[in-house]
C-alpha atoms as a PDB file:
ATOM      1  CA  UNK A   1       6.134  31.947   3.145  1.00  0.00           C
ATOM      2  CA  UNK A   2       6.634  32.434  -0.546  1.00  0.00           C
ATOM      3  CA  UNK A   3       5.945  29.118  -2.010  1.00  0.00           C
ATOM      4  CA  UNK A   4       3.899  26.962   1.049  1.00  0.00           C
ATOM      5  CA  UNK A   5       4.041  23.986   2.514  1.00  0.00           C
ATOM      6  CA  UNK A   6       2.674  21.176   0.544  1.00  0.00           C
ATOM      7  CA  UNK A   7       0.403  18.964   2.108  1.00  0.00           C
ATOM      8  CA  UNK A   8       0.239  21.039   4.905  1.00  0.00           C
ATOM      9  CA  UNK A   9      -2.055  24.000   5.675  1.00  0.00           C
ATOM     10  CA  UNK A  10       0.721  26.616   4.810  1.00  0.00           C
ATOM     11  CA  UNK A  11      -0.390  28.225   1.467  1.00  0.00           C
ATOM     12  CA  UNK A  12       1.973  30.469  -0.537  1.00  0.00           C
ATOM     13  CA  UNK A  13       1.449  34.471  -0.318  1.00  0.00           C
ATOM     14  CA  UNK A  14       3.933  35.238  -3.152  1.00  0.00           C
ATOM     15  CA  UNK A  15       1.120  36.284  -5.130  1.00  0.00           C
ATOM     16  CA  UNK A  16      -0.319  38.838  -2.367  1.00  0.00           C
ATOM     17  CA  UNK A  17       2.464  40.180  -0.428  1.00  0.00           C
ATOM     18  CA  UNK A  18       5.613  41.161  -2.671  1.00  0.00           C
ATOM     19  CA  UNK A  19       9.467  40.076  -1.882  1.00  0.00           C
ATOM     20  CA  UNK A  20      10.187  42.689  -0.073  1.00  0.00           C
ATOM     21  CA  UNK A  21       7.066  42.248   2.133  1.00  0.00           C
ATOM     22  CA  UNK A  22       7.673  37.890   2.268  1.00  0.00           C
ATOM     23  CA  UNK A  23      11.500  39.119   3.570  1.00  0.00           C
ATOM     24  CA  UNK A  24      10.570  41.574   5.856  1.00  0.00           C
ATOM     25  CA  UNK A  25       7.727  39.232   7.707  1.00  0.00           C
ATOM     26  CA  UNK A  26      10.544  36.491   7.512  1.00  0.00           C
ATOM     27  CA  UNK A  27      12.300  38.497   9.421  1.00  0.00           C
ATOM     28  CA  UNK A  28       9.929  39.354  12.067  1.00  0.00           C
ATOM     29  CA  UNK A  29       9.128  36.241  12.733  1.00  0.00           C
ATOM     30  CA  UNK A  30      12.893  35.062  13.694  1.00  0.00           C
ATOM     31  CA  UNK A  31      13.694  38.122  15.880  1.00  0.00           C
ATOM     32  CA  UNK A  32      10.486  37.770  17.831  1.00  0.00           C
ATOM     33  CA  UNK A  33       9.305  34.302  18.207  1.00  0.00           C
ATOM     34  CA  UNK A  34      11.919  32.073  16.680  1.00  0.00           C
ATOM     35  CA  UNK A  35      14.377  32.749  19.711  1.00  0.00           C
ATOM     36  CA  UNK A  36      17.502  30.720  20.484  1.00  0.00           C
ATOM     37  CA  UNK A  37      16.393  27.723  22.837  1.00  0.00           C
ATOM     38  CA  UNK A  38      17.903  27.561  26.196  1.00  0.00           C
ATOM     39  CA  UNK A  39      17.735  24.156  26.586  1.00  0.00           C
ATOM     40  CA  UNK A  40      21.087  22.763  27.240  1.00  0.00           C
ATOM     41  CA  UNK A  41      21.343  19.166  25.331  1.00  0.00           C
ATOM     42  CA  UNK A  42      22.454  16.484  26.937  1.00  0.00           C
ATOM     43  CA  UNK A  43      22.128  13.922  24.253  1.00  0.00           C
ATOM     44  CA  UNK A  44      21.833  13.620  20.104  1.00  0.00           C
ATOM     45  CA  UNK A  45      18.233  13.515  20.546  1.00  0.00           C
ATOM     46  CA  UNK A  46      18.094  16.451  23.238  1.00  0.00           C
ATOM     47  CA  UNK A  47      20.199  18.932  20.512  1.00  0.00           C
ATOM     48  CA  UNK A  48      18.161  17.871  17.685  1.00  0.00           C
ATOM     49  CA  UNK A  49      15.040  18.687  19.464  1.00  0.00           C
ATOM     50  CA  UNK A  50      16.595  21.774  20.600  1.00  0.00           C
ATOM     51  CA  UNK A  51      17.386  22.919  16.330  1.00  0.00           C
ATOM     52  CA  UNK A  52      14.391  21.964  15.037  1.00  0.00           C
ATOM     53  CA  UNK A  53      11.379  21.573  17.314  1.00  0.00           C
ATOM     54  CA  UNK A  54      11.427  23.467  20.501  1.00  0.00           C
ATOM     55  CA  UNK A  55      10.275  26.289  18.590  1.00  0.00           C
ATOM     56  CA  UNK A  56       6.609  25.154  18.255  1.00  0.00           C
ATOM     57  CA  UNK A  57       6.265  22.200  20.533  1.00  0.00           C
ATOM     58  CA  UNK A  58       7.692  24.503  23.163  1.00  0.00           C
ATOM     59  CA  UNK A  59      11.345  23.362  25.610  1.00  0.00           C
ATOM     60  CA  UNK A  60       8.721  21.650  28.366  1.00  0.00           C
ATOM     61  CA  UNK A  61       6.702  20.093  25.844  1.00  0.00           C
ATOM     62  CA  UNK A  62       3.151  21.565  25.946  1.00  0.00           C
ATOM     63  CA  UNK A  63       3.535  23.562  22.954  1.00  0.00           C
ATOM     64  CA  UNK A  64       5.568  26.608  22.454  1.00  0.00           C
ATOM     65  CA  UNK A  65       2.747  29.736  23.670  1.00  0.00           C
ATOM     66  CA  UNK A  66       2.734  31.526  20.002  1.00  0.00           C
ATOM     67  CA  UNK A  67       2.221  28.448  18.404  1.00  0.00           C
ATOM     68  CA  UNK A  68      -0.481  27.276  20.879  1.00  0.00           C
ATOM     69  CA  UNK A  69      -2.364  30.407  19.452  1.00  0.00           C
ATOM     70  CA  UNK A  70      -1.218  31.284  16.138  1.00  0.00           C
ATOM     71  CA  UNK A  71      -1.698  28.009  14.872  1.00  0.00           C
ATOM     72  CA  UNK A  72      -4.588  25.886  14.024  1.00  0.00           C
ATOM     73  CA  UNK A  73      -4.362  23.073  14.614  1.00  0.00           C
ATOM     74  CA  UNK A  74      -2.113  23.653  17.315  1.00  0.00           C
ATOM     75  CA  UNK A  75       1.045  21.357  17.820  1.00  0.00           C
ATOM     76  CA  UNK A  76       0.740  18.584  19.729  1.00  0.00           C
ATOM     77  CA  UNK A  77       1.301  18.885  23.514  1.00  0.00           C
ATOM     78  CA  UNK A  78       3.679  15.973  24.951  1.00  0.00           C
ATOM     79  CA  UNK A  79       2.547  16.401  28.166  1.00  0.00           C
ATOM     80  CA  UNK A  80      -1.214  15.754  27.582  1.00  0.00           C
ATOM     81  CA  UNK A  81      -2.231  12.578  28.960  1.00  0.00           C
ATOM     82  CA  UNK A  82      -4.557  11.321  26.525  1.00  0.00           C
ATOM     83  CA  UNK A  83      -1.903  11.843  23.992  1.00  0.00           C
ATOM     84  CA  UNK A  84       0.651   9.832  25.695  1.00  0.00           C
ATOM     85  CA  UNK A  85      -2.212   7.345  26.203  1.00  0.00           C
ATOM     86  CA  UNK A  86      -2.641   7.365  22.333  1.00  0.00           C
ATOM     87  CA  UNK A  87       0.624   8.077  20.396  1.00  0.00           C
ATOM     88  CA  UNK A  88       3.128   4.958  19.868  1.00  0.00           C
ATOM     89  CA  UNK A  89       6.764   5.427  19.155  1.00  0.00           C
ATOM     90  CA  UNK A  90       5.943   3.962  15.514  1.00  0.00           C
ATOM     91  CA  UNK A  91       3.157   6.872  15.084  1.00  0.00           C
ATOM     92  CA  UNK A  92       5.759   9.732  16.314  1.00  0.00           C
ATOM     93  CA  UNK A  93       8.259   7.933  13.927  1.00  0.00           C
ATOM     94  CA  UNK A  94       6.183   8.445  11.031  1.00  0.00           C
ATOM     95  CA  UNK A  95       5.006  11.850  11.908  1.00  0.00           C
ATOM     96  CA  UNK A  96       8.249  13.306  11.938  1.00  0.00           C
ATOM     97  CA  UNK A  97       9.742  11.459   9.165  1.00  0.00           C
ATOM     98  CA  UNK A  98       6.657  12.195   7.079  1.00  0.00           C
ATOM     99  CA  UNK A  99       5.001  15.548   9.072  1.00  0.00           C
ATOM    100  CA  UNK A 100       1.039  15.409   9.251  1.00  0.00           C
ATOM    101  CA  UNK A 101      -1.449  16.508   6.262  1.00  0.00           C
ATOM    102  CA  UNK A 102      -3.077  19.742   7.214  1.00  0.00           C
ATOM    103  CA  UNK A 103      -1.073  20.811   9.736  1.00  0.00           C
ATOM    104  CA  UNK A 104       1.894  23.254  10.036  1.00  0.00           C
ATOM    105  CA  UNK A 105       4.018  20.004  10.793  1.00  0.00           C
ATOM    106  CA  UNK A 106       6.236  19.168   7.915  1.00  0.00           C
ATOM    107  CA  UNK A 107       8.559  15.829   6.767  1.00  0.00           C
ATOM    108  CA  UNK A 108      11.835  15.742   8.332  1.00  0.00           C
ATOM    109  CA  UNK A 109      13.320  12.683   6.135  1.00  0.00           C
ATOM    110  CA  UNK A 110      14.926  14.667   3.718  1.00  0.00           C
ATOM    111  CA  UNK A 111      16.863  16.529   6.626  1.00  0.00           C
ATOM    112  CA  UNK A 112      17.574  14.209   9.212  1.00  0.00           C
ATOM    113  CA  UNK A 113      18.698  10.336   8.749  1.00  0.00           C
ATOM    114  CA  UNK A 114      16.267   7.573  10.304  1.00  0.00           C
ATOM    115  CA  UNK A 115      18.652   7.399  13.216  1.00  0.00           C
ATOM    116  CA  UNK A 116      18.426  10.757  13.801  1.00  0.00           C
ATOM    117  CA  UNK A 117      15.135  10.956  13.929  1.00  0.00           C
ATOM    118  CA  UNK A 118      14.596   7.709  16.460  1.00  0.00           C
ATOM    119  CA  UNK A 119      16.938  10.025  18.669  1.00  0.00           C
ATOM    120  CA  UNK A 120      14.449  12.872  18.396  1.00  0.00           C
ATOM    121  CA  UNK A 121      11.445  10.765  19.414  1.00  0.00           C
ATOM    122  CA  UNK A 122      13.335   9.021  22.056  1.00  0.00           C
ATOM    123  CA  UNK A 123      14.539  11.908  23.339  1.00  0.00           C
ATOM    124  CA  UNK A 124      10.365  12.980  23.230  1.00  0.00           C
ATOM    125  CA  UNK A 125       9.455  10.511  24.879  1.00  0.00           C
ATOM    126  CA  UNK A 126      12.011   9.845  27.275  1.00  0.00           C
ATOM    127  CA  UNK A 127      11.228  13.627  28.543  1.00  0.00           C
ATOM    128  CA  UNK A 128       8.138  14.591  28.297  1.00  0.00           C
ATOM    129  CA  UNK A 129       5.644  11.259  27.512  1.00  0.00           C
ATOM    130  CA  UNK A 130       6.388   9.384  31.446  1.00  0.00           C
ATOM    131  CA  UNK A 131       2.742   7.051  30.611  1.00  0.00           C
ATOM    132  CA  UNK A 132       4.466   6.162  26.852  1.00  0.00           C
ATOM    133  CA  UNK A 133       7.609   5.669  28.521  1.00  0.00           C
ATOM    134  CA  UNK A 134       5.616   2.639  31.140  1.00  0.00           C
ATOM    135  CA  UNK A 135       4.128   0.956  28.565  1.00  0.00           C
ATOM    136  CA  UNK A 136       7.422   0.863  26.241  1.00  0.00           C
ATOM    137  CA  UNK A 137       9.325  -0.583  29.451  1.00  0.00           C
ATOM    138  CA  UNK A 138       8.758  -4.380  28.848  1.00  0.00           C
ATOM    139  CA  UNK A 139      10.311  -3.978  25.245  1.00  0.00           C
ATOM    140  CA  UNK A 140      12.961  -1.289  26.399  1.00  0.00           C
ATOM    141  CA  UNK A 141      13.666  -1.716  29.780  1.00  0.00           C
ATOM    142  CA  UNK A 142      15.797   1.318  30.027  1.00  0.00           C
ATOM    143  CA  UNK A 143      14.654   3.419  27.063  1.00  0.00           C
ATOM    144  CA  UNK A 144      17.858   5.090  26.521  1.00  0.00           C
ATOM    145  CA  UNK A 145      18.570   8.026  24.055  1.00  0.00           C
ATOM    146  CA  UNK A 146      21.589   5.415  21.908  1.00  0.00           C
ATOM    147  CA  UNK A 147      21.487   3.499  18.540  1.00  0.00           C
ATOM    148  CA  UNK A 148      20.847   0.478  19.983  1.00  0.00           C
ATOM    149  CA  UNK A 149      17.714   1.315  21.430  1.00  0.00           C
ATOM    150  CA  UNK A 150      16.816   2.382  17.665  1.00  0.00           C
ATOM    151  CA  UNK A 151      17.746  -0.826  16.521  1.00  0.00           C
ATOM    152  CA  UNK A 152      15.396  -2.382  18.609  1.00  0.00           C
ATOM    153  CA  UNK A 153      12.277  -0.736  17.309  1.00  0.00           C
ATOM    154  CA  UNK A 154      13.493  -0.675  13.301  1.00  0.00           C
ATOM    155  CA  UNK A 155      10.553   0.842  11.870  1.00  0.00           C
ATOM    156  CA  UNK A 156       9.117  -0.248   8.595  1.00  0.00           C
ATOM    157  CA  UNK A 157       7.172   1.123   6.064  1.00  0.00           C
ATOM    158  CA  UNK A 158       4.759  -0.612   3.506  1.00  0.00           C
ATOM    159  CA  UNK A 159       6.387  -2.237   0.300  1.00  0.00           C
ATOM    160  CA  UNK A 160       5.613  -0.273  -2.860  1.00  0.00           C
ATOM    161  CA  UNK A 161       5.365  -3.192  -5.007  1.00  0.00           C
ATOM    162  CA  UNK A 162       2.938  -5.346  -3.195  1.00  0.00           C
ATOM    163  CA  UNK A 163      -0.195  -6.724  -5.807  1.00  0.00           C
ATOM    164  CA  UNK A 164      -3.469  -6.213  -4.905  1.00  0.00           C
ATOM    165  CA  UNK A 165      -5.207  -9.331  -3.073  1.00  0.00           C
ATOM    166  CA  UNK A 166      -7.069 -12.094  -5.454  1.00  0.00           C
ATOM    167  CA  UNK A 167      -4.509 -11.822  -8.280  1.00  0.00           C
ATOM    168  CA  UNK A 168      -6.350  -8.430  -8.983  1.00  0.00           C
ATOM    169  CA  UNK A 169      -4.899  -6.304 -11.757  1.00  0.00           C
ATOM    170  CA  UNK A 170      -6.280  -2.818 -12.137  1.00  0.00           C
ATOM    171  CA  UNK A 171      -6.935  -1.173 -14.891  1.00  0.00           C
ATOM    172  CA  UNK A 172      -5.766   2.519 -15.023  1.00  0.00           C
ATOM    173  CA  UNK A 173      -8.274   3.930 -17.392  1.00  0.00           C
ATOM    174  CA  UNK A 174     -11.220   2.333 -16.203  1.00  0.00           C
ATOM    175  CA  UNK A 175      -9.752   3.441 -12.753  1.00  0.00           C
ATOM    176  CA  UNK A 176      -9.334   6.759 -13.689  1.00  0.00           C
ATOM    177  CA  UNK A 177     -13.284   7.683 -14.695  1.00  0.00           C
ATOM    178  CA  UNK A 178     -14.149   5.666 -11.433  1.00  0.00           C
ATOM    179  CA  UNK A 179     -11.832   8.285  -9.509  1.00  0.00           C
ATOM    180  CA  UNK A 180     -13.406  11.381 -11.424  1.00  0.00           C
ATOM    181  CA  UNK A 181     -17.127  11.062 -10.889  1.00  0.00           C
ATOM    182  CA  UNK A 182     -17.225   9.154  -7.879  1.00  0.00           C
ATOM    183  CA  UNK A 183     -13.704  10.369  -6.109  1.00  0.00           C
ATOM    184  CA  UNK A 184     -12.520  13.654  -7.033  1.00  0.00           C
ATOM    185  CA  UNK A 185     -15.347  15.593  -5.401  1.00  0.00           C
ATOM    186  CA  UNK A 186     -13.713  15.121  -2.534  1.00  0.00           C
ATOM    187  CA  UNK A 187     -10.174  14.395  -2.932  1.00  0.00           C
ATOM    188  CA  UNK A 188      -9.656  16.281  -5.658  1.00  0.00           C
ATOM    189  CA  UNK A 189      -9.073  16.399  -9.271  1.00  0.00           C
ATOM    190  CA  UNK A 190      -4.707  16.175  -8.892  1.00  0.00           C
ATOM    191  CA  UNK A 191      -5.757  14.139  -5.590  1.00  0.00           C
ATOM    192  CA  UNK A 192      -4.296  16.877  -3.064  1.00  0.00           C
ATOM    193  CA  UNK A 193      -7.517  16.428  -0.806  1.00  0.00           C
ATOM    194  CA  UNK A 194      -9.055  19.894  -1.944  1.00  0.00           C
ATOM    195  CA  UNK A 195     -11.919  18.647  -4.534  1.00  0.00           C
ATOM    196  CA  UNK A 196     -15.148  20.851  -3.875  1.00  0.00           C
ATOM    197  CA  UNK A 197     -16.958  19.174  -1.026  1.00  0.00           C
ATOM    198  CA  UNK A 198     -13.667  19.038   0.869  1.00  0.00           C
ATOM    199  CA  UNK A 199     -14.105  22.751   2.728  1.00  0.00           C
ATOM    200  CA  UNK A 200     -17.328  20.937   4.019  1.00  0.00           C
ATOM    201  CA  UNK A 201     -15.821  17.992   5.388  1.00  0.00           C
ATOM    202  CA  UNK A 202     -13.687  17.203   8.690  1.00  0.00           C
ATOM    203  CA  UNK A 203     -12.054  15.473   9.116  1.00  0.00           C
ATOM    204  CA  UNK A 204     -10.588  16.779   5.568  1.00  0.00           C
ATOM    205  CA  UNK A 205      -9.866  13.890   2.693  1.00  0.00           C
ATOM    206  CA  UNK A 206      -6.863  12.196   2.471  1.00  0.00           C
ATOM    207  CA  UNK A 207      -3.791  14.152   0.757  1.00  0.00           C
ATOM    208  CA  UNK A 208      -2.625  11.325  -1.720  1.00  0.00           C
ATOM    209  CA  UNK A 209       0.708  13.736  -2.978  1.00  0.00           C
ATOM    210  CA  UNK A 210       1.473  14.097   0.950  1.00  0.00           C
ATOM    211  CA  UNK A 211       4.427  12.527   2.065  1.00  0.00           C
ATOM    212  CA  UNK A 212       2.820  10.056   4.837  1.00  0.00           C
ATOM    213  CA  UNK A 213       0.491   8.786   2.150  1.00  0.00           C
ATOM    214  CA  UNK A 214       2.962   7.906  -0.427  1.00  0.00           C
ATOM    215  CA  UNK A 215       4.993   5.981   1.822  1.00  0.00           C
ATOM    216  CA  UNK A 216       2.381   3.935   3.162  1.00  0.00           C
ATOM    217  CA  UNK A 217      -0.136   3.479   1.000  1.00  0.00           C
ATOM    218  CA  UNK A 218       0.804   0.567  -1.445  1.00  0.00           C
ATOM    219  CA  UNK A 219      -1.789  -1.118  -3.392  1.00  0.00           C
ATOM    220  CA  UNK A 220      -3.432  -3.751  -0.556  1.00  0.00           C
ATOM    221  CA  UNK A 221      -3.482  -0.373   1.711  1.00  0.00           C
ATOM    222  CA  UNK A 222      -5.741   1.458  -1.497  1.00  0.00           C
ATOM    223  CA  UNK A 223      -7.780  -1.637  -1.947  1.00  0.00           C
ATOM    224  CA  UNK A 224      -8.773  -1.815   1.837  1.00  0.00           C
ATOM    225  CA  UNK A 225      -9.443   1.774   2.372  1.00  0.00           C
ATOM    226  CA  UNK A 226     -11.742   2.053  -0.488  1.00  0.00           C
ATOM    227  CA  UNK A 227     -13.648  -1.562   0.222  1.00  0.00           C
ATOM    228  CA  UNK A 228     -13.969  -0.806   3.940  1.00  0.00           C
ATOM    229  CA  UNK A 229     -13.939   3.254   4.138  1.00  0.00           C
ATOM    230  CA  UNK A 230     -12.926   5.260   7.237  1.00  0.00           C
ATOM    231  CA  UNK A 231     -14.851   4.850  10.237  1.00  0.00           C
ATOM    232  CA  UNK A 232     -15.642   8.739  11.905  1.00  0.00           C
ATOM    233  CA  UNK A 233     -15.027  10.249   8.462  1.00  0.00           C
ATOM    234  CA  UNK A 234     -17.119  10.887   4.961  1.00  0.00           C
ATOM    235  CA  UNK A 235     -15.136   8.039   3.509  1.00  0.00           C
ATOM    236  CA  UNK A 236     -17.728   5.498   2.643  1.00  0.00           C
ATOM    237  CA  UNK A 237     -17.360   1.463   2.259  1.00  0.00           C
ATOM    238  CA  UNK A 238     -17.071   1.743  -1.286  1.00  0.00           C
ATOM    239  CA  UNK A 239     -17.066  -2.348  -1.302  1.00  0.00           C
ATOM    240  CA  UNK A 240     -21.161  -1.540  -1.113  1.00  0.00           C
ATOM    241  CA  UNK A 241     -21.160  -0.341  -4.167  1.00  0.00           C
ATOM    242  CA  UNK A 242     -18.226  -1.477  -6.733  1.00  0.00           C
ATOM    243  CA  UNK A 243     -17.263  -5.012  -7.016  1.00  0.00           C
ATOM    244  CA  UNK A 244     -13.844  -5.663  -6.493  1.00  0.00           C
ATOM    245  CA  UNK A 245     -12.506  -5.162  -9.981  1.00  0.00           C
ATOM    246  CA  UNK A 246     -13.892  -2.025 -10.221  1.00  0.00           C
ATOM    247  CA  UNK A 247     -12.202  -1.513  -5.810  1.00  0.00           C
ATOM    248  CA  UNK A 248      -8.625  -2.791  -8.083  1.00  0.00           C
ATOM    249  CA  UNK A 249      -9.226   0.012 -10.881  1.00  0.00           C
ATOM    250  CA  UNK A 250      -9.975   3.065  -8.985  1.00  0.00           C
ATOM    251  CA  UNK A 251      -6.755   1.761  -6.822  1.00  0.00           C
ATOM    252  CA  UNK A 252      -4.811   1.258  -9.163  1.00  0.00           C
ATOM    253  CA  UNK A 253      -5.609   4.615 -10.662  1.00  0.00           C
ATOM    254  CA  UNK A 254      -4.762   6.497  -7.570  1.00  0.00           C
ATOM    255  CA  UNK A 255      -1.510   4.356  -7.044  1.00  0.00           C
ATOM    256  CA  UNK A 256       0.065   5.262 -10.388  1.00  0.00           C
ATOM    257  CA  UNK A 257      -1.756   8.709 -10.775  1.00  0.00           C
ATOM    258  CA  UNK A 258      -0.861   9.982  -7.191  1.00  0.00           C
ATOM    259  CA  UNK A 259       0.555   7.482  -5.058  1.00  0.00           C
ATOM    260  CA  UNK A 260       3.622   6.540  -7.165  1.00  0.00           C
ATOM    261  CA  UNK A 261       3.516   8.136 -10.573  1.00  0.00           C
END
């Protein structure tokens, strides 16, 4: 409450409500809505769930009620269809190790191992997700809640070190006046997504100090997202206007500025 969330759409109030006011609404909030679950867990997965996330994605599923309303966006309902439809076991994997930008949904890798965390999602989707839970069956026949099903599915994350494509090199200061009149309107001058045309646009620019982005985007990742742009988003092909050196500099800018400084 104090300090925020980073990379999420919790802002600190330490500078308008005082400690005594931060400890007091800390304490509201766990005597009326943070309430022991009642869930009874019947597996690694099942207890972990039951600590950390029953209390806003709710002991069915659908979303815990005062989160539903209180916050925006709300959390993500297992139960909807089109999400099970839509969510793979790799995406929940990453959401939970690395939360989601803008949301109230924070990283859990600094709290809870990679195995523990394949237990949590397992346990998700094992519950809650029966359409995920079909079309995981020809990999993982019985999609148990046990290591071995984690080893199955080891998830892996882009390597760091990769070049860009071509033998490209960037160059970080020609990079870095690319990224300030052409970038940080919108992603921001320290590249936390808040530049000055970001209030205007949804969805909102990337977060490049968020968690999720510094884990997966290496420099190929940069140099495709800025050639080819976002489809449904402000994010244009920049690959219409810069040639590719210039696609390596602003890159390699945001790589070393932001990415991995």
């Amino acid at each position: 409450i104090a300090e925020g969330v980073p990379g999420t759409a919790m802002s600190g109030w330490k500078s308008r409500l005082s400690a005594a006011q931060v400890l007091a609404l800390a304490e509201f909030i766990q005597s009326n809505f943070m309430l022991a679950s009642q869930l009874k867990p019947t597996s690694p997965g099942a207890k972990i769930y039951a600590d950390y996330c029953s209390v806003c994605h709710g002991e069915s599923g659908r979303g815990a009620m005062w989160s539903r309303n209180g916050l925006s966006p709300p959390p993500i309902a297992f139960t909807d269809e089109s999400k099970q439809l839509s969510l793979s076991r790799d995406h929940m994997i990453d959401a939970v190790s690395y939360g989601r930008p803008e949301t109230a949904m924070t990283g859990w890798k600094s709290r809870l191992s990679d195995e523990q965390i394949a237990m949590v999602v397992d346990y998700v989707i094992g519950s809650f997700m029966p359409l995920l839970v079909a079309s995981l069956e020809p990999q993982n026949p019985d999609h148990t809640d046990t290591p071995d099903a984690h080893a199955e599915h080891n998830h892996t994350h882009s390597n760091m070190h990769q070049p860009f494509p071509g033998d490209l090199t960037g160059d970080l200061k020609r990079g870095a006046l690319l990224y300030e009149f052409n970038c940080s309107t919108c992603h921001g001058e320290t590249g936390d997504g808040r530049g000055p045309r970001a209030y205007f646009i949804n969805p909102k620019p990337r977060n490049f100090l968020h968690t999720k982005s510094r884990a997966s985007l290496d420099r190929p990742a940069l140099f495709q997202a800025v050639s080819k742009g976002k489809l449904r988003s402000e994010m244009p092909a920049w690959e219409k206007v810069f040639d590719e050196q210039q696609i390596a500099d602003v890159s390699e800018y945001v790589y070393r500025t932001f990415i991995n400084p």
